[in-house]
N, C-alpha and C. Protein backbone atom coordinates (compact mmCIF):
# COMPACT_ATOMS: atom_id res chain seq x y z
N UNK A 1 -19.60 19.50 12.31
CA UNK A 1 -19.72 18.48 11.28
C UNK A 1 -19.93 17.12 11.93
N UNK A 2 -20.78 16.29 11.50
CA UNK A 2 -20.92 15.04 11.58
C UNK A 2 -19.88 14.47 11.34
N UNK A 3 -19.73 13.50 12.28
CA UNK A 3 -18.25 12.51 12.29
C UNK A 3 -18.75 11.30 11.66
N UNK A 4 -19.48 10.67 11.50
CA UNK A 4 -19.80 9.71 10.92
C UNK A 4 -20.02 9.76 9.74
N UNK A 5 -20.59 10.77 8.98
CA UNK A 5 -20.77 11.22 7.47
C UNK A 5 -19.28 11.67 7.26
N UNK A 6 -18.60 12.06 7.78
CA UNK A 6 -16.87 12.57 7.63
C UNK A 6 -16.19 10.97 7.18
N UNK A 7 -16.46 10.08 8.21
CA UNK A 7 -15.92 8.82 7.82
C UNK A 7 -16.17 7.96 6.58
N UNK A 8 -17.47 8.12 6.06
CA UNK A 8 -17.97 7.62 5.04
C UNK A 8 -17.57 8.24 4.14
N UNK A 9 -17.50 9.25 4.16
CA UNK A 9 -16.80 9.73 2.69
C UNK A 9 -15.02 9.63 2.44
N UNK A 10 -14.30 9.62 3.65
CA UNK A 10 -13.33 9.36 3.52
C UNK A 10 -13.32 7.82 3.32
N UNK A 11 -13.86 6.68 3.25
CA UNK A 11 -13.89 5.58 3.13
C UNK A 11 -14.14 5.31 1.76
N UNK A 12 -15.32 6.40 1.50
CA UNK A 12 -15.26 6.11 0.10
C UNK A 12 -14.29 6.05 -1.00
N UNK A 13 -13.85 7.26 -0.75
CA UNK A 13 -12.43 8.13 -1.31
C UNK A 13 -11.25 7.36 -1.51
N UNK A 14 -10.98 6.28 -0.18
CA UNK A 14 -10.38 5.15 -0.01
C UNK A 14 -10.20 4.11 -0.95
N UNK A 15 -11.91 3.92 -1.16
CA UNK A 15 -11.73 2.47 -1.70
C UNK A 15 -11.91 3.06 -3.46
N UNK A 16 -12.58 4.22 -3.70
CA UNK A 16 -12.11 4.67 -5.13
C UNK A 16 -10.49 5.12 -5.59
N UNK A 17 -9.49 4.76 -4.97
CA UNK A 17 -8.17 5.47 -4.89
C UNK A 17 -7.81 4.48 -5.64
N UNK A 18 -6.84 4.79 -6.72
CA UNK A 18 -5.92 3.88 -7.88
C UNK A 18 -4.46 3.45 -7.33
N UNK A 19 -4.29 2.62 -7.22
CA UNK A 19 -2.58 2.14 -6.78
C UNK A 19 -1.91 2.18 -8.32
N UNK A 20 -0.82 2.88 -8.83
CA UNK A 20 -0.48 2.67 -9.57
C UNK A 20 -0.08 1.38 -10.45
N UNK A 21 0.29 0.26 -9.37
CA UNK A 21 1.06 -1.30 -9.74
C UNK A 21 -0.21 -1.55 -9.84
N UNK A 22 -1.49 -1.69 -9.29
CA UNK A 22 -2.81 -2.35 -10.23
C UNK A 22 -3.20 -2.10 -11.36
N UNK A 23 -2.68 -0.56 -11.86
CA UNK A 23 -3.13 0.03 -12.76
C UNK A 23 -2.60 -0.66 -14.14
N UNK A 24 -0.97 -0.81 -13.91
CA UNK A 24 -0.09 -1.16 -14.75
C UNK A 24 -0.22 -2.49 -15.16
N UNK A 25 -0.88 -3.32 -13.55
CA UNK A 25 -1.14 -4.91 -13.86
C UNK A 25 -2.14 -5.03 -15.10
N UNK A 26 -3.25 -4.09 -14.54
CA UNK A 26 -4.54 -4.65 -15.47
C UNK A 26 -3.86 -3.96 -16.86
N UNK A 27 -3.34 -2.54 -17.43
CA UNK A 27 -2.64 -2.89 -18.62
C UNK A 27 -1.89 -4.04 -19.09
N UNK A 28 -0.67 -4.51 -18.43
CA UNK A 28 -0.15 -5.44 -19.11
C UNK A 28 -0.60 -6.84 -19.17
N UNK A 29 -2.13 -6.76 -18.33
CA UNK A 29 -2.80 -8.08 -18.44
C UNK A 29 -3.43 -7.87 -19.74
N UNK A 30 -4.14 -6.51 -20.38
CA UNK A 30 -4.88 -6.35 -21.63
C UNK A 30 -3.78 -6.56 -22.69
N UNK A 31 -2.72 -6.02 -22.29
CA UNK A 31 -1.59 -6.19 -23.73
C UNK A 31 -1.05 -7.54 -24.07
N UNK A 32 -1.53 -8.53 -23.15
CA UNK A 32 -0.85 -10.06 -22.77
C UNK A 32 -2.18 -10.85 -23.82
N UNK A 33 -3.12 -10.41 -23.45
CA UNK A 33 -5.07 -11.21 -23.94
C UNK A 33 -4.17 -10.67 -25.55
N UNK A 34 -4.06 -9.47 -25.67
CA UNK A 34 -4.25 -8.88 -27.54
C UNK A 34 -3.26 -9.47 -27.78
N UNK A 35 -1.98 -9.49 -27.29
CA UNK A 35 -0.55 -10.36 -28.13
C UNK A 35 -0.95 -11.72 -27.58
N UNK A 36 -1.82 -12.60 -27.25
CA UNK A 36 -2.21 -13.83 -27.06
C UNK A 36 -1.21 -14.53 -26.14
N UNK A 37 -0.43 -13.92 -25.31
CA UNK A 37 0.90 -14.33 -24.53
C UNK A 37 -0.47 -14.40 -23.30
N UNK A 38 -0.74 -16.05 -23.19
CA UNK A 38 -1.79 -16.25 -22.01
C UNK A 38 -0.60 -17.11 -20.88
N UNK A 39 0.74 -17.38 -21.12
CA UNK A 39 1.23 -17.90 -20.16
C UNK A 39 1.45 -16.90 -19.53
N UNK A 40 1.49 -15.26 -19.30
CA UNK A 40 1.99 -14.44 -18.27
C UNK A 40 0.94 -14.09 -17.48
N UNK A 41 -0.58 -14.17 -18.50
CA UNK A 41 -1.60 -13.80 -17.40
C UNK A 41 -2.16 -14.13 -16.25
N UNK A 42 -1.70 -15.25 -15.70
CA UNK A 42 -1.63 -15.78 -14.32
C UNK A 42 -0.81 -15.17 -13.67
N UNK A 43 0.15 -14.55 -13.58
CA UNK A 43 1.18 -13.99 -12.51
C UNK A 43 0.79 -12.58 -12.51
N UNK A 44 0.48 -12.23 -13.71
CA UNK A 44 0.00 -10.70 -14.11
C UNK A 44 -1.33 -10.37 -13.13
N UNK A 45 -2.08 -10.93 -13.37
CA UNK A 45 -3.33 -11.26 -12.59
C UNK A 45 -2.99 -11.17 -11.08
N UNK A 46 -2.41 -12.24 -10.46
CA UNK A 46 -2.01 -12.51 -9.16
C UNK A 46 -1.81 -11.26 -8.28
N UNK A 47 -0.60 -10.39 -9.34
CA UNK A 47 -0.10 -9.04 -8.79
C UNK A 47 -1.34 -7.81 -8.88
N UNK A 48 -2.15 -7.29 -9.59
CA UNK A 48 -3.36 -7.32 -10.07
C UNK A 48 -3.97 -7.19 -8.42
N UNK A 49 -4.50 -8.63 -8.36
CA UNK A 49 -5.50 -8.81 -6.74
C UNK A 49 -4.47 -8.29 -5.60
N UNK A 50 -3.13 -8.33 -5.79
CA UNK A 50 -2.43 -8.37 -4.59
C UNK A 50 -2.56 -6.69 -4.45
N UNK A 51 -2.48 -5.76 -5.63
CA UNK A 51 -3.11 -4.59 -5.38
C UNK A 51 -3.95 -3.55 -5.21
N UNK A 52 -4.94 -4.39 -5.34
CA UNK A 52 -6.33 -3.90 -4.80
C UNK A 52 -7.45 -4.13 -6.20
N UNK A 53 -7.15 -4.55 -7.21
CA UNK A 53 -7.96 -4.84 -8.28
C UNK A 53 -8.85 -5.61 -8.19
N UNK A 54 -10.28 -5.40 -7.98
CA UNK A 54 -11.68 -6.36 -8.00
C UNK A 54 -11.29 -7.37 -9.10
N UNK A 55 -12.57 -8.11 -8.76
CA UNK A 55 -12.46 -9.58 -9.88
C UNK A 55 -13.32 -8.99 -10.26
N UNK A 56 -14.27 -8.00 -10.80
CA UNK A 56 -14.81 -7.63 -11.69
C UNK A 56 -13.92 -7.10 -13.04
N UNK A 57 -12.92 -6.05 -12.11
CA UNK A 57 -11.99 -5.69 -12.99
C UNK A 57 -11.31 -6.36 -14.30
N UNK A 58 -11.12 -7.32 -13.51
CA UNK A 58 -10.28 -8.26 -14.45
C UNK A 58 -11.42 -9.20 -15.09
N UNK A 59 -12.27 -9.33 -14.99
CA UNK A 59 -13.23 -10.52 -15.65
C UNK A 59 -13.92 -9.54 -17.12
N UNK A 60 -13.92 -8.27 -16.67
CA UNK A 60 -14.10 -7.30 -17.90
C UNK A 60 -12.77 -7.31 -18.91
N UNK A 61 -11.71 -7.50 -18.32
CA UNK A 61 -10.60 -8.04 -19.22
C UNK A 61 -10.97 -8.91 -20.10
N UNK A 62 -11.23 -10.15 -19.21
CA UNK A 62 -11.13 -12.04 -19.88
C UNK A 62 -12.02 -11.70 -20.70
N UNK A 63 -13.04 -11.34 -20.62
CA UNK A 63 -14.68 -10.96 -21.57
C UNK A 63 -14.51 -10.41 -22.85
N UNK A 64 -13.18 -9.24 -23.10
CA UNK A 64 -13.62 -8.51 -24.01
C UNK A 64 -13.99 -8.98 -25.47
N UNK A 65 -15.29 -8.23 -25.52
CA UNK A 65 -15.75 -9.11 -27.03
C UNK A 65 -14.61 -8.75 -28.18
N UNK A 66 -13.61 -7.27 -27.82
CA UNK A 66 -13.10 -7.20 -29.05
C UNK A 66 -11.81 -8.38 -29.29
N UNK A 67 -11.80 -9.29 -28.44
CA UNK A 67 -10.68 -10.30 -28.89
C UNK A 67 -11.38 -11.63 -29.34
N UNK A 68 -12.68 -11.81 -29.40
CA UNK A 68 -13.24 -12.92 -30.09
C UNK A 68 -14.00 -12.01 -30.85
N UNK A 69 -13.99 -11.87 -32.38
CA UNK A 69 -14.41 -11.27 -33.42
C UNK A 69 -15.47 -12.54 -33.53
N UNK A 70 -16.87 -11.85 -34.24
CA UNK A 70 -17.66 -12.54 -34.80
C UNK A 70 -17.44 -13.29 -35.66
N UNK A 71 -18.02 -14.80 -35.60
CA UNK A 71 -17.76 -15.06 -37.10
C UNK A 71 -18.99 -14.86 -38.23
């Protein structure tokens, strides 16, 4: 077996892997946006990046159209 194709996929595997405490951050960052409690989402957030959560992740949070309803 190729050692270098061995590494890449274990790298991949890596960086697709879920930490549970990011998981829980980006929930209780969505449950913070819907109950409008925006003073926790800065610390919520913080913990969030500190566990491996992209800023994509979370900017798909801030975005969601379903918390600004059309007028």
């Amino acid at each position: 077996m190729n050692p270098i194709i061995n590494a890449g996929i274990a790298q991949r595997y890596r960086r697709r892997s879920r930490d549970p405490v990011k998981l829980t951050a980006l929930i209780y960052l969505r449950e913070c946006l819907i109950l409008e409690k925006y003073e926790d989402c800065p610390e919520i957030i913080a913990i969030a990046l500190e566990f491996g959560a992209l800023s994509e992740e979370i900017r798909v949070l801030l975005e969601d159209s379903r918390r600004h309803p059309s007028s």
